[in-house]
PDB file of N, CA and C in Angstrom:
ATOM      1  N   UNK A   1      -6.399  32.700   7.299  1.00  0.00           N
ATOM      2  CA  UNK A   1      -5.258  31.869   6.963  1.00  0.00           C
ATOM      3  C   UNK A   1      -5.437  31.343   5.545  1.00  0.00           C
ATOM      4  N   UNK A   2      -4.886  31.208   4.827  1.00  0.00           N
ATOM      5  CA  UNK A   2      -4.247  31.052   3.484  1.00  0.00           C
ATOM      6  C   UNK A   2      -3.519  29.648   3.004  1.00  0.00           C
ATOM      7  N   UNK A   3      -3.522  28.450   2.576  1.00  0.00           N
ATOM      8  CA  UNK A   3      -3.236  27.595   3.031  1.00  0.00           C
ATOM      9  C   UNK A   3      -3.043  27.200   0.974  1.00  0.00           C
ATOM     10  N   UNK A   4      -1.625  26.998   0.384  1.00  0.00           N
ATOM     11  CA  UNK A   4      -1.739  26.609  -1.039  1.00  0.00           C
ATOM     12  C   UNK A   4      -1.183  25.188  -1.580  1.00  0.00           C
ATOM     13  N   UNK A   5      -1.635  24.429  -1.434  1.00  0.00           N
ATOM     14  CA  UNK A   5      -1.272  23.408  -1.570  1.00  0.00           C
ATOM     15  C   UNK A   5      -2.020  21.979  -2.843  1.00  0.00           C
ATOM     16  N   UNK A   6      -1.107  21.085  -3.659  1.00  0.00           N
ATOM     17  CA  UNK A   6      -1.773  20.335  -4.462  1.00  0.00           C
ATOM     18  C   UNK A   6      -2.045  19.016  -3.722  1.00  0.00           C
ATOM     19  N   UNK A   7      -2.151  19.170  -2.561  1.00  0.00           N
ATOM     20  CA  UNK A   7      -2.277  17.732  -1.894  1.00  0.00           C
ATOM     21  C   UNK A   7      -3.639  17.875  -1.877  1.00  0.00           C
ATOM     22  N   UNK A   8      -4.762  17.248  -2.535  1.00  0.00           N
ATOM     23  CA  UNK A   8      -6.275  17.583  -2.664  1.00  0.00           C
ATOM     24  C   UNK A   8      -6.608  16.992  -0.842  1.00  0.00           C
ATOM     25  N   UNK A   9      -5.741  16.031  -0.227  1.00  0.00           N
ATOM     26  CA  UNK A   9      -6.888  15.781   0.478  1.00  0.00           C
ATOM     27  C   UNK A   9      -6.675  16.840   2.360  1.00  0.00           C
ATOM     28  N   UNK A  10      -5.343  17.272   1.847  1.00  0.00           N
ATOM     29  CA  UNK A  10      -4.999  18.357   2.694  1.00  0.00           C
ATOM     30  C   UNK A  10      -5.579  19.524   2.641  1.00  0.00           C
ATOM     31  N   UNK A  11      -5.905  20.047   1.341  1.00  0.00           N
ATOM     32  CA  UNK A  11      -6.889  20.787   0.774  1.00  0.00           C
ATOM     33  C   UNK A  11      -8.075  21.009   1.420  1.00  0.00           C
ATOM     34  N   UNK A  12      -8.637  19.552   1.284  1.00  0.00           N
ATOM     35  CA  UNK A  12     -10.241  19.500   1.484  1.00  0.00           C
ATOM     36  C   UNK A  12     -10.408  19.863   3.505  1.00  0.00           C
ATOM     37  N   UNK A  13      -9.196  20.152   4.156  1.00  0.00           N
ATOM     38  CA  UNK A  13      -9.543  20.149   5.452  1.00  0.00           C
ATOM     39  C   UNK A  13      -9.884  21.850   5.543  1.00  0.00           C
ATOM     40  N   UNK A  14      -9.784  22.592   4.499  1.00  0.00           N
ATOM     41  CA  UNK A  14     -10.080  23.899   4.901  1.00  0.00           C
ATOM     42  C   UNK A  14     -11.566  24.687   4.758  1.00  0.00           C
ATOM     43  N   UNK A  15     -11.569  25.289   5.446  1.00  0.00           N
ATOM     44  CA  UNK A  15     -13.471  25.591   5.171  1.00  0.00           C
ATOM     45  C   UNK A  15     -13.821  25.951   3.415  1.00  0.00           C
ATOM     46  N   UNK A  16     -13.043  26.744   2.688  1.00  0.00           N
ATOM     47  CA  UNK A  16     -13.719  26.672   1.756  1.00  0.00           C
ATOM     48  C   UNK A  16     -11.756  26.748   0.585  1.00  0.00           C
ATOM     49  N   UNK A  17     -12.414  26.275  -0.850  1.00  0.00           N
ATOM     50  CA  UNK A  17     -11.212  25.674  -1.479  1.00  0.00           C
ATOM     51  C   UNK A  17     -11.560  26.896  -2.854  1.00  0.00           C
ATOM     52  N   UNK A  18     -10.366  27.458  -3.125  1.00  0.00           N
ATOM     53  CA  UNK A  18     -10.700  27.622  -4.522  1.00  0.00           C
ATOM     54  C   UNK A  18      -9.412  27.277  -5.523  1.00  0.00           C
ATOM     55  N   UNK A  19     -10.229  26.907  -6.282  1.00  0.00           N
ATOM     56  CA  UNK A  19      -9.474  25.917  -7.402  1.00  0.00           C
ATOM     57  C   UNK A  19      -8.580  26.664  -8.502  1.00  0.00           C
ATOM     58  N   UNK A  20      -7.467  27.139  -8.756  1.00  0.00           N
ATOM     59  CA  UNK A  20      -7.051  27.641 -10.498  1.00  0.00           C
ATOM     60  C   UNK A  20      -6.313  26.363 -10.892  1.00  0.00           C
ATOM     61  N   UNK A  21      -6.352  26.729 -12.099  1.00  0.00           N
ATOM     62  CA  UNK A  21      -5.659  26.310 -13.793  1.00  0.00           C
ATOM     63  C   UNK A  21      -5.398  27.445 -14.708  1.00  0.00           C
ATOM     64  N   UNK A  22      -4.470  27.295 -14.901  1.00  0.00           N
ATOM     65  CA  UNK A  22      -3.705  28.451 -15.851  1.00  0.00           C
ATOM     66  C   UNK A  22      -4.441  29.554 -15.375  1.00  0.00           C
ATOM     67  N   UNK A  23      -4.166  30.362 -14.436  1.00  0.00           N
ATOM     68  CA  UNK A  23      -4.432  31.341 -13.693  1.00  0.00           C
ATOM     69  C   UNK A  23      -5.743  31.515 -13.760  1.00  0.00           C
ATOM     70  N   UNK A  24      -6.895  30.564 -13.589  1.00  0.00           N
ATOM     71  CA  UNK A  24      -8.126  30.822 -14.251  1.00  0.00           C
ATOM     72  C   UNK A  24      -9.034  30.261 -12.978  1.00  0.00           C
ATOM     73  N   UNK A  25      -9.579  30.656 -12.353  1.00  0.00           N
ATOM     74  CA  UNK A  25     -10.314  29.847 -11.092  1.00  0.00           C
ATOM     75  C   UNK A  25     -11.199  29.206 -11.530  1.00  0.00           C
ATOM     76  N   UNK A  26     -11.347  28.210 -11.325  1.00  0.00           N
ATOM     77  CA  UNK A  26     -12.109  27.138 -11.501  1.00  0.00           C
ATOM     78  C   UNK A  26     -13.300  26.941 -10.437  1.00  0.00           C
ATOM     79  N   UNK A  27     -13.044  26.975  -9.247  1.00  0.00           N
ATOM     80  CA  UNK A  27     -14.116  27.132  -8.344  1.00  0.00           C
ATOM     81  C   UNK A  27     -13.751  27.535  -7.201  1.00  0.00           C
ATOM     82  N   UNK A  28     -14.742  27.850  -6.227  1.00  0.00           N
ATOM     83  CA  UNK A  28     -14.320  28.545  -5.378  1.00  0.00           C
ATOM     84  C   UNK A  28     -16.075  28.469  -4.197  1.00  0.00           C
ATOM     85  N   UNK A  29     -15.454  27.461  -3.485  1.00  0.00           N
ATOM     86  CA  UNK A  29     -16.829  26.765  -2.712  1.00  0.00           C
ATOM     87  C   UNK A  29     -16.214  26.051  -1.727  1.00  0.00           C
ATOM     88  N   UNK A  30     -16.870  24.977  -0.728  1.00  0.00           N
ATOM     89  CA  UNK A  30     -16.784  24.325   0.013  1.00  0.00           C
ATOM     90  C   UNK A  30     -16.365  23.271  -0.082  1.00  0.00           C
ATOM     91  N   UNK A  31     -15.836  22.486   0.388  1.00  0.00           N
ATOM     92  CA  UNK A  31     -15.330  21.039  -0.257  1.00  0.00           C
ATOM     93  C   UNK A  31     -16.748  20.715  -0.470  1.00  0.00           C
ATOM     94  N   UNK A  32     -17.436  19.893   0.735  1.00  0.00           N
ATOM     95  CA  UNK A  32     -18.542  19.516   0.420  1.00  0.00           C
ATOM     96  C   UNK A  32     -19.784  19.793  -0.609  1.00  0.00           C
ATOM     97  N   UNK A  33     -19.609  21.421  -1.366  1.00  0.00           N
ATOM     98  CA  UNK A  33     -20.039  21.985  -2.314  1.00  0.00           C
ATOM     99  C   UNK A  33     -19.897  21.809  -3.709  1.00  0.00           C
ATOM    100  N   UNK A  34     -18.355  21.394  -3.408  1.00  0.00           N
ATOM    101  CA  UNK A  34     -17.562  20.821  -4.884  1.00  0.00           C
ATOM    102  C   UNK A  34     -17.931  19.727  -5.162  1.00  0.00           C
ATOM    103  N   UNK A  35     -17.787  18.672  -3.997  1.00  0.00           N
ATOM    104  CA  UNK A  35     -18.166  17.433  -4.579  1.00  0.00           C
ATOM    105  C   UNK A  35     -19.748  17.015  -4.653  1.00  0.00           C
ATOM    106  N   UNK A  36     -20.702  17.794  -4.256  1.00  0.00           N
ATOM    107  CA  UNK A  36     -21.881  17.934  -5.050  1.00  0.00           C
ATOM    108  C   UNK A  36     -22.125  18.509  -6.086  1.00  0.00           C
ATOM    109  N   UNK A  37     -21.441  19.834  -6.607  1.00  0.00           N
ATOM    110  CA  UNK A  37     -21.387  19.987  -7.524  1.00  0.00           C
ATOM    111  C   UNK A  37     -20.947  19.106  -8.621  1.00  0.00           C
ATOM    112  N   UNK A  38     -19.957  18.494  -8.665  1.00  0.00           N
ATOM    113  CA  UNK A  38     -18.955  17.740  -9.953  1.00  0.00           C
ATOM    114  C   UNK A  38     -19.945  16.377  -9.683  1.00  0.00           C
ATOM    115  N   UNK A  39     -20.372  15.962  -8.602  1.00  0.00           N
ATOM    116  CA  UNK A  39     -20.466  14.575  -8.595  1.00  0.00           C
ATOM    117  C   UNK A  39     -19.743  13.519  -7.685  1.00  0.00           C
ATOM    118  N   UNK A  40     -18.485  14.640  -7.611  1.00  0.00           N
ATOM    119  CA  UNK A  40     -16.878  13.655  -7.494  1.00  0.00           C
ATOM    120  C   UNK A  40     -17.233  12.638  -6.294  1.00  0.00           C
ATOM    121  N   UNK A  41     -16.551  11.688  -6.280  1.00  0.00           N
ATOM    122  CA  UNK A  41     -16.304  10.895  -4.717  1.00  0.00           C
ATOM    123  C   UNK A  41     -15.666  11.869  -3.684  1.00  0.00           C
ATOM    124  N   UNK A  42     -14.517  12.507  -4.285  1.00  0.00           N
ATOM    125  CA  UNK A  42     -13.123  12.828  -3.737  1.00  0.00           C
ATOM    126  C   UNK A  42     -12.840  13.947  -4.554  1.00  0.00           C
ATOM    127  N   UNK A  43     -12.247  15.220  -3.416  1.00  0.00           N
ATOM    128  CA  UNK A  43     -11.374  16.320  -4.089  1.00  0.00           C
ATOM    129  C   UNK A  43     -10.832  16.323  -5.438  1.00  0.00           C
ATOM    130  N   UNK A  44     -10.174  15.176  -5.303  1.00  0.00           N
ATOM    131  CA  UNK A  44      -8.873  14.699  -7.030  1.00  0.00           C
ATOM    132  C   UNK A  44      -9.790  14.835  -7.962  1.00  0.00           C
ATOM    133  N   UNK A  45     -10.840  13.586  -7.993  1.00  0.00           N
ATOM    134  CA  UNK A  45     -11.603  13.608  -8.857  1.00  0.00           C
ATOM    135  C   UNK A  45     -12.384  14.764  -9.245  1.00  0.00           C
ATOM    136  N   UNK A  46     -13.211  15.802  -8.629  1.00  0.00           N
ATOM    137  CA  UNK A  46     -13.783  16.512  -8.606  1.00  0.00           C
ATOM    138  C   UNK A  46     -12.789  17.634  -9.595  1.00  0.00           C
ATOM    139  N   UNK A  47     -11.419  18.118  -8.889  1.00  0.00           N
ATOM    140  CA  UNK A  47     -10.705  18.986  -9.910  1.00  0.00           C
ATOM    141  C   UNK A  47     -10.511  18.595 -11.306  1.00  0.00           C
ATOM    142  N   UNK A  48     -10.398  16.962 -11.204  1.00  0.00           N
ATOM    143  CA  UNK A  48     -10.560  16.387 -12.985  1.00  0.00           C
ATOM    144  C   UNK A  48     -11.516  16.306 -13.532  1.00  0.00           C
ATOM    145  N   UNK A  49     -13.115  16.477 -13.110  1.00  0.00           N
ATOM    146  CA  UNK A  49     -13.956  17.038 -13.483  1.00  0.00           C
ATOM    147  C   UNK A  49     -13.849  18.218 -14.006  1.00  0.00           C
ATOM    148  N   UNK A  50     -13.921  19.514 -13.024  1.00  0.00           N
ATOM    149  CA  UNK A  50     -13.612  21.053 -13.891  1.00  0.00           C
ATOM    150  C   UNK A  50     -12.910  20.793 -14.461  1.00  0.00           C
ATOM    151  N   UNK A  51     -11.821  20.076 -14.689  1.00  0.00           N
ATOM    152  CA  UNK A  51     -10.605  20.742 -15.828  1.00  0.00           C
ATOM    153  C   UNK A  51     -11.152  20.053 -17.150  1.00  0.00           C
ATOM    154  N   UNK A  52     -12.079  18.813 -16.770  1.00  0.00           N
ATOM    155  CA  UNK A  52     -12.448  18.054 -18.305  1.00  0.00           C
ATOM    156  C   UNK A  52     -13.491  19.237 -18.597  1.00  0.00           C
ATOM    157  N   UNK A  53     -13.912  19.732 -18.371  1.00  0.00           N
ATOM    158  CA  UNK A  53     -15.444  20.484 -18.449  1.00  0.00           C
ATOM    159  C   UNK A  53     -14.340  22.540 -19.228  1.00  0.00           C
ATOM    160  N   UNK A  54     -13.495  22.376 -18.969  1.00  0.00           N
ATOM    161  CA  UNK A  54     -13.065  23.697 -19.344  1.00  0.00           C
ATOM    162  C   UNK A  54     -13.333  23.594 -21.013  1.00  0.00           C
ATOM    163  N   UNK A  55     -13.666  24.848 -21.449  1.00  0.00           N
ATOM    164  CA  UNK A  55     -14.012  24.981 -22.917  1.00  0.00           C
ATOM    165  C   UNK A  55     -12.422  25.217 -23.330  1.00  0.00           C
ATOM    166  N   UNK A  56     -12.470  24.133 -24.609  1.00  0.00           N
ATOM    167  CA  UNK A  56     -11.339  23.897 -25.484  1.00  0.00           C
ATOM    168  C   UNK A  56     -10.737  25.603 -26.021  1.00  0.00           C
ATOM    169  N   UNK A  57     -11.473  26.138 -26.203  1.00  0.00           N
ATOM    170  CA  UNK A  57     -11.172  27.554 -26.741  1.00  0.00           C
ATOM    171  C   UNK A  57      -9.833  27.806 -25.859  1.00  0.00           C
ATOM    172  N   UNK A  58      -9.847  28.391 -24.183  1.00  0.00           N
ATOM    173  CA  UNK A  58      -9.121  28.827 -24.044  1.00  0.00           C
ATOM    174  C   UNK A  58      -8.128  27.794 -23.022  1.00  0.00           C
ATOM    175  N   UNK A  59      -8.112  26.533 -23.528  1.00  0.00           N
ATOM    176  CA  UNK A  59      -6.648  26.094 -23.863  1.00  0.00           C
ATOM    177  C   UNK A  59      -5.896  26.023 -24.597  1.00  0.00           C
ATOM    178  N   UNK A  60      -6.801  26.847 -25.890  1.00  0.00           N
ATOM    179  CA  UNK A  60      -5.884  26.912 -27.308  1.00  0.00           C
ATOM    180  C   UNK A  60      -5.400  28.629 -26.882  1.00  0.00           C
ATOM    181  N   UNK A  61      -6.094  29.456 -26.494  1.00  0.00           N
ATOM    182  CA  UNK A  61      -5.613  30.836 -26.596  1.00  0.00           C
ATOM    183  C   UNK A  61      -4.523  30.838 -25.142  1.00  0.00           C
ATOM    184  N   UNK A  62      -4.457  29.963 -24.264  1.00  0.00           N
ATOM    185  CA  UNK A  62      -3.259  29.556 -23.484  1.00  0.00           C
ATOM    186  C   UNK A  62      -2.199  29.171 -24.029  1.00  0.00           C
ATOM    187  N   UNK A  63      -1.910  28.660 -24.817  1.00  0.00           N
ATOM    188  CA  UNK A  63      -1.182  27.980 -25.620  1.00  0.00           C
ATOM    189  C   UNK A  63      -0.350  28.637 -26.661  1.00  0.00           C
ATOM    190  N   UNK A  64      -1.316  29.865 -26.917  1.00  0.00           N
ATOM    191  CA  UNK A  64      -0.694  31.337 -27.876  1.00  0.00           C
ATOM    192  C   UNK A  64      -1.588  30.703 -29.080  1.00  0.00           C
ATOM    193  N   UNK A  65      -2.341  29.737 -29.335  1.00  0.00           N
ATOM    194  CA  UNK A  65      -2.581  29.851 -30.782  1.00  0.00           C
ATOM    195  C   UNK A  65      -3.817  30.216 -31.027  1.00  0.00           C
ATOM    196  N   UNK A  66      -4.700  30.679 -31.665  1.00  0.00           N
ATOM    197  CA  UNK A  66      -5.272  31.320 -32.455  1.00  0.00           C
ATOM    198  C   UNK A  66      -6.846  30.122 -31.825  1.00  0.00           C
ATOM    199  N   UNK A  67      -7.892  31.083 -30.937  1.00  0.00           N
ATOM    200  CA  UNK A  67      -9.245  29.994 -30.914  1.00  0.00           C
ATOM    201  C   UNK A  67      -9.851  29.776 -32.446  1.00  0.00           C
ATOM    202  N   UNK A  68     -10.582  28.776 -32.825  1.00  0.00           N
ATOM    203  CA  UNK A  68     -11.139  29.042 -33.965  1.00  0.00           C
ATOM    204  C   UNK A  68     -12.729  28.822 -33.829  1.00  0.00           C
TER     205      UNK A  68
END
């Protein structure tokens, strides 16, 4: 079962979560995996972790402009 949703804490009831941003997976683990990984308290937090942690490069080549 397949389950796509931005409600993080509806999310976190499925055995394992994987995360995109701009078509880019971000993770792809356990809830309980994620939030040892990031640190997070909570799902939310934890995805605003990866997304602070994404290298600036390719939100500029998302964007169409030129990495430098």
């Amino acid at each position: 079962l397949l389950v796509s949703s931005h409600v993080m804490d509806e999310a976190t009831r499925c055995d394992r979560l994987l995360l995109l941003r701009d078509g880019e997976i971000l993770a792809d683990e356990t809830p309980a995996g994620l939030l040892e990984r990031t640190g997070a308290a909570d799902a939310d937090a934890a995805f605003l972790a990866l997304i602070r942690h994404r290298p600036k490069h390719l939100d500029a080549e998302f964007d169409g402009e030129a990495a430098s």
